[in-house]
Protein backbone atom coordinates (compact mmCIF):
# COMPACT_ATOMS: atom_id res chain seq x y z
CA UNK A 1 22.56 -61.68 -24.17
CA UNK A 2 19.27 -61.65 -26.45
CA UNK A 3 16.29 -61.36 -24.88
CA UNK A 4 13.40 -63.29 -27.49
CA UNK A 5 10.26 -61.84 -26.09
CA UNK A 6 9.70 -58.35 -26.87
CA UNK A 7 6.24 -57.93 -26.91
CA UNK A 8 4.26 -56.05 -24.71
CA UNK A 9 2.10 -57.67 -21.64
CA UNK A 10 -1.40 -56.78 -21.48
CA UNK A 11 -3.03 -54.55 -18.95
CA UNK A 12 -5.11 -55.95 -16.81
CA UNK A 13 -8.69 -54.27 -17.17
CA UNK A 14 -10.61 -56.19 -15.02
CA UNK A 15 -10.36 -52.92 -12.34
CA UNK A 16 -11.08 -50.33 -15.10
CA UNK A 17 -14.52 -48.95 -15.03
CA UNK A 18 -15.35 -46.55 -18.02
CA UNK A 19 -16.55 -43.07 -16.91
CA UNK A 20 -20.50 -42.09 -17.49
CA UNK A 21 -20.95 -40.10 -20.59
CA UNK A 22 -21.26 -36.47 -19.30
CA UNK A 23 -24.61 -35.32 -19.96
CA UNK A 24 -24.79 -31.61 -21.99
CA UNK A 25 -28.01 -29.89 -21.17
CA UNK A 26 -29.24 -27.27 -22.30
CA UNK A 27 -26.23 -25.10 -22.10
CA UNK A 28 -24.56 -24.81 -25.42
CA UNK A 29 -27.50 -24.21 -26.91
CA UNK A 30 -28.50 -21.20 -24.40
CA UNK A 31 -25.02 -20.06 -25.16
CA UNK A 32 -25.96 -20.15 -28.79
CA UNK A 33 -29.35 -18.18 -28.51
CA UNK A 34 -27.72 -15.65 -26.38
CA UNK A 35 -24.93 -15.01 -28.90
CA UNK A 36 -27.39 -14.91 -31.70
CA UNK A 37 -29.28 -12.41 -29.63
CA UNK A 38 -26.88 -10.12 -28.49
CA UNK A 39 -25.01 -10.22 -32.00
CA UNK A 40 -28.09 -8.79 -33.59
CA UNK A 41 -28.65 -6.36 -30.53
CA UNK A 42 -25.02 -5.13 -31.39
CA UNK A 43 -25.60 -5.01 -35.31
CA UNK A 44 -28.86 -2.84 -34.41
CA UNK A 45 -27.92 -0.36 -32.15
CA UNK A 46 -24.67 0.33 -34.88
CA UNK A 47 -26.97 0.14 -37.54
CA UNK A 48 -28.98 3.11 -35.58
CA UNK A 49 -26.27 5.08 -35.16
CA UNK A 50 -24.71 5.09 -37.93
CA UNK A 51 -28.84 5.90 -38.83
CA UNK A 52 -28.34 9.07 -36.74
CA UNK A 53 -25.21 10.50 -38.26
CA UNK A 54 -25.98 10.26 -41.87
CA UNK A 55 -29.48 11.97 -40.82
CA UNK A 56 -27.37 14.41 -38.89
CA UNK A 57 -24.95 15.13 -41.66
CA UNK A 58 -27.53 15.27 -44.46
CA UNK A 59 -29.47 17.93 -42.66
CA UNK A 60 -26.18 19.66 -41.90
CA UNK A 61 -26.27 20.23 -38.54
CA UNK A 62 -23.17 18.64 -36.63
CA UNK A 63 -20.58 21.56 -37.12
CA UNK A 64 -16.95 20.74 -36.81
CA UNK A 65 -15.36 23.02 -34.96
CA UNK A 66 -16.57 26.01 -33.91
């Protein structure tokens, strides 16, 4: 048995409706400024600690151990 007509049928997209583009606010760019923000509020307070011990160790006053 050989069957001729192998193609395949069309869907019918007269039903289909396409979905609304979703709309991006202002989010990812919020998210952006906030990770910008609390990146460099991170680097700074390392930056002043690390401040703090080399001033502490310069003037020689941490003692280690006893």
């Amino acid at each position: 048995m050989k069957i001729d007509d192998l193609r395949a049928d069309r869907d019918d997209l007269d039903d289909f409706t396409p979905r609304t583009p979703a709309k991006r606010g202002n989010n990812l760019v919020m998210q952006v400024a906030a990770g910008v923000f609390l990146g460099g509020l991170a680097l700074w307070l390392v930056q002043l600690g690390a401040t703090a011990l080399y001033a502490k160790l310069m003037l020689g006053t941490i003692t280690f151990g006893g």
